[in-house]
Protein backbone atom coordinates (compact mmCIF):
# COMPACT_ATOMS: atom_id res chain seq x y z
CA UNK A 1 103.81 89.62 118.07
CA UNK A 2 102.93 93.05 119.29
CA UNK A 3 104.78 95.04 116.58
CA UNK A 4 104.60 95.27 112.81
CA UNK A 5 106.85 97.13 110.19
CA UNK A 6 105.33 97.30 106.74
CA UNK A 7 106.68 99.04 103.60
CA UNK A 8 104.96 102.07 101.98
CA UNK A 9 105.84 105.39 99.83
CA UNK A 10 104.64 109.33 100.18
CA UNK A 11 104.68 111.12 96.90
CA UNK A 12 106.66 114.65 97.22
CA UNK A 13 107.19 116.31 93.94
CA UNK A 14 108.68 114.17 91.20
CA UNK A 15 109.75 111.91 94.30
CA UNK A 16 108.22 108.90 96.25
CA UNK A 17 110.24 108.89 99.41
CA UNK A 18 110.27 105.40 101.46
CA UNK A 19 108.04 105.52 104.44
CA UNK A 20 107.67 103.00 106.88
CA UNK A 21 104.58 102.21 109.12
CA UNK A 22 104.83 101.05 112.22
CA UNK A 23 102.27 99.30 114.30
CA UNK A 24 102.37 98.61 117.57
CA UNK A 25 99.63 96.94 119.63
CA UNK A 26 99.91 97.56 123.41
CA UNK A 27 97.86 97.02 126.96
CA UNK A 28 96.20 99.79 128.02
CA UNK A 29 92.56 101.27 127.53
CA UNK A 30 91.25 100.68 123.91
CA UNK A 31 92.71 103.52 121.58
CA UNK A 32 93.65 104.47 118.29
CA UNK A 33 96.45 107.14 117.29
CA UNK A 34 98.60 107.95 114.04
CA UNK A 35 101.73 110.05 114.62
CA UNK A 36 104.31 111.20 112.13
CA UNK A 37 103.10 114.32 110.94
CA UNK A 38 100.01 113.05 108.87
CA UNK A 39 97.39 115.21 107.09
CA UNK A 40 93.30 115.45 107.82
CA UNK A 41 93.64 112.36 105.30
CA UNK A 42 95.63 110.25 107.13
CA UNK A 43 94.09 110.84 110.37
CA UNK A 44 91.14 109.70 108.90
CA UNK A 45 92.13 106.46 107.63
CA UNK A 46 91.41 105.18 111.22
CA UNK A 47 87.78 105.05 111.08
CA UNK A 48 88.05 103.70 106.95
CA UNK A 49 90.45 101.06 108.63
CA UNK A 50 88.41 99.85 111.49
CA UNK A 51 85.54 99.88 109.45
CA UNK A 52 87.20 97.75 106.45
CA UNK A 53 88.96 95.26 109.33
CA UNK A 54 85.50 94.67 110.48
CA UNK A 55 83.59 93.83 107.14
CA UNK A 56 85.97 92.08 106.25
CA UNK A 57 85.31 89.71 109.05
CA UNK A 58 88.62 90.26 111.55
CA UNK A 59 88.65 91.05 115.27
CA UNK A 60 89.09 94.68 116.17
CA UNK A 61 91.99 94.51 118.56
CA UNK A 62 90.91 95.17 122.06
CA UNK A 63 94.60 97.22 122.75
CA UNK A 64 96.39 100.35 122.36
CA UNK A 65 96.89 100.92 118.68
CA UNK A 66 99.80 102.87 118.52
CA UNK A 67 100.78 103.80 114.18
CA UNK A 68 104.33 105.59 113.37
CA UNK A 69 104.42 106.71 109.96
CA UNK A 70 108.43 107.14 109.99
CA UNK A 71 110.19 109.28 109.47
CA UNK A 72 108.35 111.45 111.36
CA UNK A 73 109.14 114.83 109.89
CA UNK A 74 108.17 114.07 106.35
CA UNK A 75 104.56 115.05 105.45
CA UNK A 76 102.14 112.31 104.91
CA UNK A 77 98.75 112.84 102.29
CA UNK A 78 96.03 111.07 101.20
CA UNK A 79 94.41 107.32 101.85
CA UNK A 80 97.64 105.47 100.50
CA UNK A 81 98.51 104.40 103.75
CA UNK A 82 95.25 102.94 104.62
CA UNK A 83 96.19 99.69 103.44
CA UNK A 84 99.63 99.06 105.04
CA UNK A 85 98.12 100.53 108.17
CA UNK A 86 95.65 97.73 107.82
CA UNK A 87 97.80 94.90 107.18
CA UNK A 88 100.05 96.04 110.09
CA UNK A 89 97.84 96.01 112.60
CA UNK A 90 96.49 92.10 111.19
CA UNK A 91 100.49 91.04 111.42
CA UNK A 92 100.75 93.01 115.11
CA UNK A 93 97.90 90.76 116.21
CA UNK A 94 98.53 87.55 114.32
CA UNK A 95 95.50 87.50 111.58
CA UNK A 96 97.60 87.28 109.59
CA UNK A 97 101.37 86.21 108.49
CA UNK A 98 103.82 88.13 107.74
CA UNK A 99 106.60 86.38 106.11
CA UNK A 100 106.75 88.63 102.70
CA UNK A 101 106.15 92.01 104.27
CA UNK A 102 109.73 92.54 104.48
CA UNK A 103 110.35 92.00 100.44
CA UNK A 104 107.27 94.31 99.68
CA UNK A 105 105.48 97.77 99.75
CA UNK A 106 101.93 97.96 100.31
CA UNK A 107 100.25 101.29 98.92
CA UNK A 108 95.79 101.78 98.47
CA UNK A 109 92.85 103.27 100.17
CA UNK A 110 90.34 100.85 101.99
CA UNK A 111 86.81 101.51 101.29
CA UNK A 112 84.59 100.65 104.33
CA UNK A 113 83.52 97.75 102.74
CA UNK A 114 87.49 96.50 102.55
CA UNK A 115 87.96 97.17 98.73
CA UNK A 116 90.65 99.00 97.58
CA UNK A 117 90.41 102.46 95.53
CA UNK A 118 93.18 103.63 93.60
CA UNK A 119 95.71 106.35 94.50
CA UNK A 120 97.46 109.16 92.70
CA UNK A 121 101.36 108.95 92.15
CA UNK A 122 102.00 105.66 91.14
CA UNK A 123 104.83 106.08 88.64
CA UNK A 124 107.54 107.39 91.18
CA UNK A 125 106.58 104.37 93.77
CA UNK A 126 107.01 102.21 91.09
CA UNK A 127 110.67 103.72 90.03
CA UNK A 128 111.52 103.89 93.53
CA UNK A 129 110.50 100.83 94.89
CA UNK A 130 112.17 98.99 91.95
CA UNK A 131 115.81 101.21 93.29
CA UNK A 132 115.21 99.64 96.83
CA UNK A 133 114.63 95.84 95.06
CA UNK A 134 110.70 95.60 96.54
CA UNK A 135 107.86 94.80 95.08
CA UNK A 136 104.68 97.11 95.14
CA UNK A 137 101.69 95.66 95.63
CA UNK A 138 98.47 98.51 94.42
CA UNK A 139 94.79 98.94 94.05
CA UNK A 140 93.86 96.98 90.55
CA UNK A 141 92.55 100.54 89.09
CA UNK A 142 96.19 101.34 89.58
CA UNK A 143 97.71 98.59 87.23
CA UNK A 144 97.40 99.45 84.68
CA UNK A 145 99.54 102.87 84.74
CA UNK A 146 102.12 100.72 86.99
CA UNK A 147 102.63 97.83 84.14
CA UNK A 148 103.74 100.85 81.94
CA UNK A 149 107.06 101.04 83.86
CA UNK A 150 107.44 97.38 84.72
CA UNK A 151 104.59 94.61 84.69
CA UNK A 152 106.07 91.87 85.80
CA UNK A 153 107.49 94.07 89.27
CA UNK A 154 103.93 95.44 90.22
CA UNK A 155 100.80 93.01 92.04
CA UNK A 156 97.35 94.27 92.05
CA UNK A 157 94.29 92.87 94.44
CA UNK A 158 91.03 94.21 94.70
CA UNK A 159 89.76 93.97 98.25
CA UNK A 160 92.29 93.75 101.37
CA UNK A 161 90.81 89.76 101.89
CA UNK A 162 92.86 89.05 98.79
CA UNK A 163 95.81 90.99 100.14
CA UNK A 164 95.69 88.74 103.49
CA UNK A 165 94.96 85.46 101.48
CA UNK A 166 98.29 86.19 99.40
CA UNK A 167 100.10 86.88 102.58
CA UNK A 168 98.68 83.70 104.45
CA UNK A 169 100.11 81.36 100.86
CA UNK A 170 96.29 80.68 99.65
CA UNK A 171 95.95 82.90 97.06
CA UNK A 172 98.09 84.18 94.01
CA UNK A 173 98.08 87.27 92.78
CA UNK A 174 98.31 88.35 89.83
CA UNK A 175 100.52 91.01 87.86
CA UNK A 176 100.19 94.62 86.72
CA UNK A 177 98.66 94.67 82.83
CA UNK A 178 98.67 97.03 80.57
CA UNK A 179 95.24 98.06 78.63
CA UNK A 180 94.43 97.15 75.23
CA UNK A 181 93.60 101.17 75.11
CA UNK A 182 97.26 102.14 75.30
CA UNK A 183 97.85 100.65 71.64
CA UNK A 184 95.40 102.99 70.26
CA UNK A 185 97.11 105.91 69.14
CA UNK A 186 95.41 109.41 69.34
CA UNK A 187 93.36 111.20 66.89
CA UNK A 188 94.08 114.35 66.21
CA UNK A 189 92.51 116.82 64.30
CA UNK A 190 94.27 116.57 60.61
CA UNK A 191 95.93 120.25 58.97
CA UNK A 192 93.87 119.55 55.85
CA UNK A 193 90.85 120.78 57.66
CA UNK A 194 92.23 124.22 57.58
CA UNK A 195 91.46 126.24 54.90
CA UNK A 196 94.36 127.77 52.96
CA UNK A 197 96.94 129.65 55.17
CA UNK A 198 99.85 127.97 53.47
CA UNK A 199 102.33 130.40 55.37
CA UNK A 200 101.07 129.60 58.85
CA UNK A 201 101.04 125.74 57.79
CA UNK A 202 104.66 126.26 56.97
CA UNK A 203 105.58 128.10 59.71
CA UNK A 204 103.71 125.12 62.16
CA UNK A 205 106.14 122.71 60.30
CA UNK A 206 109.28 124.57 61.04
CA UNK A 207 108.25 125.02 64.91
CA UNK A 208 107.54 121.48 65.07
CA UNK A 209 110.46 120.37 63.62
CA UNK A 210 112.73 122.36 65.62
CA UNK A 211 111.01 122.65 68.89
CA UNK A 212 110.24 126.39 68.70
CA UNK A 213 107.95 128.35 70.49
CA UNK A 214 105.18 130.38 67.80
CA UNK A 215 103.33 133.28 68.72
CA UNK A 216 100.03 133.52 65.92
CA UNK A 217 98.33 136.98 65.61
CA UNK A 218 96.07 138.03 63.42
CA UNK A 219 91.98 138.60 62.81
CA UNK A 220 89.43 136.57 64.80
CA UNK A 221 88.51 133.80 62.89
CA UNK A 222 91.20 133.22 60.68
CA UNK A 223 92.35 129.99 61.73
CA UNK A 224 94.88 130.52 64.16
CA UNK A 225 93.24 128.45 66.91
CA UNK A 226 92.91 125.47 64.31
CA UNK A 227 96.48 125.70 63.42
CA UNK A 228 97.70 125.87 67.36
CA UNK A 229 95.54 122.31 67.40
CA UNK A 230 96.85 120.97 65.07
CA UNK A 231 100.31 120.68 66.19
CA UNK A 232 100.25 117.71 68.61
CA UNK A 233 99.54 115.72 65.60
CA UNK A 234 102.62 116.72 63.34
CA UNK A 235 105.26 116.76 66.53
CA UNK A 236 107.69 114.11 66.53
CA UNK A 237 106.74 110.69 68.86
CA UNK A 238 107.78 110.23 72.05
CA UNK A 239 110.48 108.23 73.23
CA UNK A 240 110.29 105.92 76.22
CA UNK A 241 112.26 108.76 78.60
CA UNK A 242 110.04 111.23 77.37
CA UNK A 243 107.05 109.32 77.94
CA UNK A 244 108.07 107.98 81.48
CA UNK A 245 108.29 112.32 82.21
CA UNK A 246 105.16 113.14 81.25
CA UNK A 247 103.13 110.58 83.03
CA UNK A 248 105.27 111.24 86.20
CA UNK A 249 103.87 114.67 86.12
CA UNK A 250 100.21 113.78 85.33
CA UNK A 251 100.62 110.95 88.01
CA UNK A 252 101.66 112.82 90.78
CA UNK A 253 99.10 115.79 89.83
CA UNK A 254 95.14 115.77 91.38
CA UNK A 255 94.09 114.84 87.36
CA UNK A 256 95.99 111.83 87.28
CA UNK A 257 97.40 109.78 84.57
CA UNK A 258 95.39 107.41 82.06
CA UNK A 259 96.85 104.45 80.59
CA UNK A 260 95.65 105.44 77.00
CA UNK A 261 97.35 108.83 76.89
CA UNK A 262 100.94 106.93 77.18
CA UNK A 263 103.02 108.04 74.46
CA UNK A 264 101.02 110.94 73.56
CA UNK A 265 102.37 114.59 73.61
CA UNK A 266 99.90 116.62 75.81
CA UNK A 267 98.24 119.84 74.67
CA UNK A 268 97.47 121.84 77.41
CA UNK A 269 94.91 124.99 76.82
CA UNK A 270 94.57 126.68 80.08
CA UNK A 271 91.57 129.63 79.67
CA UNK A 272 93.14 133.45 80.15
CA UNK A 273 91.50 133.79 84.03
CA UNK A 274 94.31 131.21 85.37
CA UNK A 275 96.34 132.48 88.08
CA UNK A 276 99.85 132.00 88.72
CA UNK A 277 99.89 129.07 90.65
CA UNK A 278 97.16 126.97 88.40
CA UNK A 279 99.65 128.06 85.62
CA UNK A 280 102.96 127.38 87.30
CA UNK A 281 102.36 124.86 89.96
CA UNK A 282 102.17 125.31 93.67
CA UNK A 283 99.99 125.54 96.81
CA UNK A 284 100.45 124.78 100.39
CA UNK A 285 101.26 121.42 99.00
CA UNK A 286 103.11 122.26 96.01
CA UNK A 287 101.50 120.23 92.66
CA UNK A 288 102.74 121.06 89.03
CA UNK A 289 101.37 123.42 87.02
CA UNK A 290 100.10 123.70 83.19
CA UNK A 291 103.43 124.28 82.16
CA UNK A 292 104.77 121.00 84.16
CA UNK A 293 100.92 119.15 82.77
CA UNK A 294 102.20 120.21 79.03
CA UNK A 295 106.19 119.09 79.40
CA UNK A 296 107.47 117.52 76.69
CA UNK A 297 103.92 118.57 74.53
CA UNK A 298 102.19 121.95 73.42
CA UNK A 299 101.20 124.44 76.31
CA UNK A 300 98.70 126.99 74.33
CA UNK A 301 97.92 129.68 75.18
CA UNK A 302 95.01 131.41 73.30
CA UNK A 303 93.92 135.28 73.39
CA UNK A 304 97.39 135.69 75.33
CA UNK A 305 96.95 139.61 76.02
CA UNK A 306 93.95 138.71 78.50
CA UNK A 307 96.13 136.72 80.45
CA UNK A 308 97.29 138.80 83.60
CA UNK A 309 100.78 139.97 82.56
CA UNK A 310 102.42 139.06 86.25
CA UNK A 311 101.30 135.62 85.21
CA UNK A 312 102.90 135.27 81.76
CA UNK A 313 106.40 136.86 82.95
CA UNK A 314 106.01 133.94 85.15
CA UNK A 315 106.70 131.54 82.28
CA UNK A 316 110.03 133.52 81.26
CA UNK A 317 112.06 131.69 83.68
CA UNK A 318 110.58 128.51 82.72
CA UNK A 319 110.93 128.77 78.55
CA UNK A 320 114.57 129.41 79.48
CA UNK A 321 115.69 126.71 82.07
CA UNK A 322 113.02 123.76 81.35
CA UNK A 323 111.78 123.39 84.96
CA UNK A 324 110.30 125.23 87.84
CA UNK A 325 111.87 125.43 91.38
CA UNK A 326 108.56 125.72 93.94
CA UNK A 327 110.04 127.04 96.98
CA UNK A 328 108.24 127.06 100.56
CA UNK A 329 109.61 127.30 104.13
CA UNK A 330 110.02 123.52 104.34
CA UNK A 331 110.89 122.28 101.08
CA UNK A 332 111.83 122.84 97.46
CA UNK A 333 110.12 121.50 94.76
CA UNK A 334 111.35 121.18 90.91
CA UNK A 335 108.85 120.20 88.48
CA UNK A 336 109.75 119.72 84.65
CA UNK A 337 108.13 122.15 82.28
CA UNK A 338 110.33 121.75 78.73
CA UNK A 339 107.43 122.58 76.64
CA UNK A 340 106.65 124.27 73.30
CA UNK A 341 104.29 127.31 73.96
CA UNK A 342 102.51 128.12 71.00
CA UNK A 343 100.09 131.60 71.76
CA UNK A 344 97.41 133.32 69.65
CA UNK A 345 96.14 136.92 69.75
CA UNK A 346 94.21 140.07 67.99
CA UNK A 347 96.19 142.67 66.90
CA UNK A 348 93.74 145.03 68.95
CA UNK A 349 90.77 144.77 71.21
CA UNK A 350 88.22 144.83 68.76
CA UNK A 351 90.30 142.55 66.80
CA UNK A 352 90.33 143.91 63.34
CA UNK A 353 93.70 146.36 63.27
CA UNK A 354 95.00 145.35 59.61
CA UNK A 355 92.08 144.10 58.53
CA UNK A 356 91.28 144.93 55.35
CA UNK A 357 87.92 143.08 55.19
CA UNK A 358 86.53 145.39 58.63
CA UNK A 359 86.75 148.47 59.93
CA UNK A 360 89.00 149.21 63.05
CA UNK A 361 87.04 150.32 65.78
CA UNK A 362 90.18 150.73 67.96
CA UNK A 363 92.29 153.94 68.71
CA UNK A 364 95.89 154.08 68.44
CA UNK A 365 95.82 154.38 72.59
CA UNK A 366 93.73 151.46 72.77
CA UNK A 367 95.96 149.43 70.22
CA UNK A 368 99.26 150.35 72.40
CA UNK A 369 97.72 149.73 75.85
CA UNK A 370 96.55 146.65 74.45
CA UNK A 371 100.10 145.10 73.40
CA UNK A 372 101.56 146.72 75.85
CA UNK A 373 99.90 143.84 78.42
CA UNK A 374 102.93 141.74 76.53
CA UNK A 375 106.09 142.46 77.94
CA UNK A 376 109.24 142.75 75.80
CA UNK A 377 111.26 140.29 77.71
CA UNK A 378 108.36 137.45 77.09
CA UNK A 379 107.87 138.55 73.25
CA UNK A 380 111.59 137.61 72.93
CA UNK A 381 111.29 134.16 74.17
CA UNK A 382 108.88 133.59 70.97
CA UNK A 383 111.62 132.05 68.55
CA UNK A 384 108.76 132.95 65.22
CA UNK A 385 105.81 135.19 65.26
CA UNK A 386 103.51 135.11 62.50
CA UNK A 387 100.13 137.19 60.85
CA UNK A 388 97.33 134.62 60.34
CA UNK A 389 95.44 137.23 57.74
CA UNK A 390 91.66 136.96 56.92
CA UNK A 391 90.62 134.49 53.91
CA UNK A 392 89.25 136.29 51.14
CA UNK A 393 85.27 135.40 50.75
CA UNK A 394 85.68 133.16 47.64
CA UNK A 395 88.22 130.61 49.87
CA UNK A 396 85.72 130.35 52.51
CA UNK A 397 83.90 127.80 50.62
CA UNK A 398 86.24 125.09 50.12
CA UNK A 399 85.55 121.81 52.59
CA UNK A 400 89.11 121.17 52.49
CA UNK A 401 92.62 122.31 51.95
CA UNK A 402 94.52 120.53 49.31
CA UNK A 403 97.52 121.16 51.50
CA UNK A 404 99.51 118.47 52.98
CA UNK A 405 97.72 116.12 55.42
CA UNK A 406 99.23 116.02 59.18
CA UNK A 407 100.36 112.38 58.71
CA UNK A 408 102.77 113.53 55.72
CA UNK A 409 103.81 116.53 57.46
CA UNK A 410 104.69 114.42 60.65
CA UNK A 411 107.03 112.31 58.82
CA UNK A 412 108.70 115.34 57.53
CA UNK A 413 108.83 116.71 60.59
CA UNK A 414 110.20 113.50 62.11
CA UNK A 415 113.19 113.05 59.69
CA UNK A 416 113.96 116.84 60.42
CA UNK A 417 114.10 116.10 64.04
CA UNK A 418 116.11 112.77 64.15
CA UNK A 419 118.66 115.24 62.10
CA UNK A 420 119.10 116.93 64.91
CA UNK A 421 119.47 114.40 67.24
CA UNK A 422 121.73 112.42 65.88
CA UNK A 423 124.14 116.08 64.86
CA UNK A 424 123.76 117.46 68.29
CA UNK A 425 121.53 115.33 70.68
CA UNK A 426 118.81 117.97 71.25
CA UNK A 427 115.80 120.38 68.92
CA UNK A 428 117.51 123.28 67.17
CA UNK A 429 115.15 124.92 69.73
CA UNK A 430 117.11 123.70 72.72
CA UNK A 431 120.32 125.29 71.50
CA UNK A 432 122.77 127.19 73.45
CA UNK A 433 126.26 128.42 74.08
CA UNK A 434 129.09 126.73 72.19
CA UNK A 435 126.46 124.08 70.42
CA UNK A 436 124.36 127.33 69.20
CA UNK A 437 128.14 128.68 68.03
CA UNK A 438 129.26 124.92 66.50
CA UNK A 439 125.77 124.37 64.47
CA UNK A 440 124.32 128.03 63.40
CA UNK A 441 127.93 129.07 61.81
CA UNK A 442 127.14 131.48 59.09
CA UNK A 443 129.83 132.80 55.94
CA UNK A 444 131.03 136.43 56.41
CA UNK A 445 128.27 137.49 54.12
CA UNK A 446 125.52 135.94 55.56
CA UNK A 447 126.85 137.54 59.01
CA UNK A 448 126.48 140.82 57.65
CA UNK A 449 123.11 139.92 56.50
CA UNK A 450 121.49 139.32 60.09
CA UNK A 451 123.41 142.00 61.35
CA UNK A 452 122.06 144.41 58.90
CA UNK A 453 118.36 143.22 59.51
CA UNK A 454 119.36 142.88 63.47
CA UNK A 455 120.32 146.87 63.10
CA UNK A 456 116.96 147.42 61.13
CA UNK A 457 114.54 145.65 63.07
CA UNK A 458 116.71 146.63 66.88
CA UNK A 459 116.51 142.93 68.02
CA UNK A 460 117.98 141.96 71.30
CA UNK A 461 120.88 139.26 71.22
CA UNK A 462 118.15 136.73 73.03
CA UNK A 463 116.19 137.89 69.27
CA UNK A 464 119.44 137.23 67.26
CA UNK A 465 120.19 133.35 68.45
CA UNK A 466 116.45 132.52 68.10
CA UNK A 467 116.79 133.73 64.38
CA UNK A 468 119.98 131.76 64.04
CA UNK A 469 117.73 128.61 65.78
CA UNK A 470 114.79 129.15 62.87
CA UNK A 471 117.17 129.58 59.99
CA UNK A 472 119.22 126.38 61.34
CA UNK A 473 115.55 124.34 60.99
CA UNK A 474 114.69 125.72 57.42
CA UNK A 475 118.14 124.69 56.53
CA UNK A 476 117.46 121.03 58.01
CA UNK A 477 114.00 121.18 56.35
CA UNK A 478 115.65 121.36 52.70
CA UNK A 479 118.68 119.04 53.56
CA UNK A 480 120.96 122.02 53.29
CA UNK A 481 124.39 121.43 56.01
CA UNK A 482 125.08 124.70 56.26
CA UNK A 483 122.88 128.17 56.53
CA UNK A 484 121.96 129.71 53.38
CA UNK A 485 120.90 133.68 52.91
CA UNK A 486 117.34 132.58 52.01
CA UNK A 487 117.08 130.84 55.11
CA UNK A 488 117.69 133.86 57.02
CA UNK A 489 115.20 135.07 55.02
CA UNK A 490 112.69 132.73 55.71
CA UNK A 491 113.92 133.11 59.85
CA UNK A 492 113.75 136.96 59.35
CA UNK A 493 109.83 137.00 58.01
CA UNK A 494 108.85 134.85 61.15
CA UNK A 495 109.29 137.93 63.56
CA UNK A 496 106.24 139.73 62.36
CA UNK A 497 105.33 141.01 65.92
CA UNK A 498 109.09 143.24 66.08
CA UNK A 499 107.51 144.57 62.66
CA UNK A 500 103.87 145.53 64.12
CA UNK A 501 105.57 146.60 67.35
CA UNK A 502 107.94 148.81 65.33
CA UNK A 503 105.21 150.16 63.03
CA UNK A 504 102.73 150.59 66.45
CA UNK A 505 105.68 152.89 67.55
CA UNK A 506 105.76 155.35 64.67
């Protein structure tokens, strides 16, 4: 047999696209060549492959090794071919059988000793190999994030002498398992550690319970970091979809995905030097960014004037549609980025405009050049804005808040948000178009309520559904069916930046 076919998968995007190496052994002078548009990486698995055939105690072929990585105009990364490039070339020259390639994909990196390393962007092969009725066989370091889609579909070997003794009926191997670590659930920081702000603690409650993005503003070091921290632990648990999402994204990124995070909502805190395409995804080879690391969790984004405003208009796109199209001459890309952004900030550069506890050392130029990094477009993506004020000195001395602990505010939270689901399938935050009409109805009154404060505070209609969104929540928060004026209210005093832009501009 002179010619091998064996399984594998690239990893483009959210995808994991079937690939199929071919290996072809041939007479001619001694040679080695990979063709079908491979990367530095893949060229290089022939010296980790000879290497690892050789340790492991098989002939080198004496021929013309000819490898097709089809089809041929699909790019092909990293060392996840070394191992079906290995096994092919042991079936093209009979070390092997090869009975079960056909029913199976092969996917690892050889080291030169023949072991196999783990590879990035296991959860798509997984889903995809599953569609095309094969099973995967991985690196063991890689079984444990496979088993979370399907156990008893995934084998695992450690070293490519075990692959071959499966494949020549002497060996079994064994399944995909899941770590003990993934039953630990993860410990976040509890709301009773900070010290009063009962306002901001109720405004962290209504954003979690309706999926609503909170902008926090206020004097350094009045808790408005702690709060933002706090809000992974009070947000609603994931459902199985949900989950599956989020470690597709972390398993097809350069970070990877860790058994023990499944289930939990990530909290991404990028610092304010990112650029664009650490924030947003991309690159010559396009890999998701923050926002696509925190979907379905918190992306934070603390001392948000300092980012570089190009690269927060970036995200308005993003807060409205949920994902992020990637576009390069070849290919597009979408990655999913439906996350809750949750941002902090002084209300000046030195920080203490409003405070009544320090002196302002800040202009009125200074203030306004300072805001004005924030662009109006992005401010109205924030459904509820909120001042974090300084403590007075006597409340600085308590070791804890005798507020509500995170656990009891997460099952508030929870019942709040399977309201919602079960009413209209989606957060109060997700609303739009006829389900924002259906849901948010308001009595004649009420209507001329918000229209009056609408006309006061000259909100844009983006400004006037998100208020509509908040007051839905606080009326789901107190079991209320339909929206009551102190609702609005409540919705109305959670746009506290329109106030200090309005009162910047006289």
């Amino acid at each position: 047999m002179n010619l091998a076919l064996i399984h594998s998968r690239a990893v483009i995007g959210m995808d994991a696209p079937a690939v199929t190496v071919e290996v072809h052994l041939s007479l001619g002078l001694p040679a080695f060549s990979i063709v079908g548009l491979p990367e530095t990486s893949v060229k290089e698995a022939k010296e980790r492959v000879r290497c690892a055939l050789i340790n492991a105690g098989f002939d080198w072929p004496a021929r013309r090794i000819t490898v097709n990585l089809a089809p041929a105009d699909l790019p092909k990364e990293g060392g996840r071919f070394d191992l079906p490039i290995a096994i092919g070339i042991l079936a093209a020259s009979e070390q092997c059988q090869s009975d079960k390639l056909a029913n199976i994909e092969l996917a690892g990196e050889l080291a030169l000793s023949g072991e196999l390393r783990p590879v990035h962007g296991i959860i798509p092969m997984v889903v995809s190999s599953q569609q095309a009725n094969r099973q995967l066989l991985l690196p063991e370091q890689n079984g444990a994030e496979a088993a979370l889609v399907e156990a008893n579909h995934c084998l695992v070997a450690n070293h490519l002498l075990t692959v071959t003794a499966w494949l020549n009926d002497k060996q079994e191997l064994a399944n995909a398992a899941i770590e003990s670590a993934t039953a630990i659930g993860a410990d976040h920081p509890d709301l009773q550690d900070v010290i009063g702000q009962q306002q901001a603690k109720r405004a962290l409650t209504v954003a979690a319970a309706g999926r609503h993005h909170l902008l926090f503003y206020g004097p350094p070091g009045t808790g408005k970091t702690m709060l933002a921290s706090r809000l992974p632990g009070i947000l609603p648990a994931m459902n199985d979809q949900e989950a599956l999402e989020s470690a597709t994204v972390y398993s097809i990124s350069h970070q990877g995905f860790k058994a023990c995070n499944w289930r939990q909502r990530p909290f991404r805190s990028p610092h304010h030097s990112s650029s664009a395409v650490a924030l947003v995804g991309g690159g010559s080879q396009p890999k998701p960014g923050e926002i696509s690391l925190a979907h379905r969790g918190v992306l934070f984004l603390d001392e948000l004037p300092e980012f570089s405003r190009h690269v927060l208009d970036m995200l308005r796109q993003p807060l409205e549609s949920g994902q992020i199209t990637i576009s390069r001459a070849a290919r597009q890309l979408d990655f999913p980025a439906q996350f809750q952004l949750i941002a902090a900030m002084n209300p000046s550069p030195c920080g203490n405009w409003g405070n009544p506890n320090v002196a302002c050392r800040s202009t009125p130029d200074e203030i306004r050049r300072y805001l004005n990094r924030l662009s109006g477009p992005l401010l109205d993506r924030f459904d509820m804005s909120l001042e974090v004020p300084a403590l007075a000195e006597q409340g600085l001395y308590q070791q804890r808040s005798d507020g509500p602990s995170s656990s009891d505010v997460k099952q508030t939270v929870e019942q709040c948000y399977q309201l919602q689901l079960d009413r209209q399938g989606c957060a109060n935050g997700q609303l739009q178009g006829a389900l924002l009409h259906q849901h948010c109805q308001l009595s004649q009154e009420n209507s001329q309520l918000l229209q009056r404060i609408i006309e006061q505070f000259g909100l844009s209609a983006r400004a006037q559904q998100r208020v509509l969104k908040v007051a839905r929540t606080i009326a789901d928060l107190r079991h209320c069916e339909q929206i009551e004026s102190s609702h609005i209210s409540e919705a109305i005093s959670y746009r506290a930046v329109d106030r200090l832009m309005q009162q910047l501009a006289t």
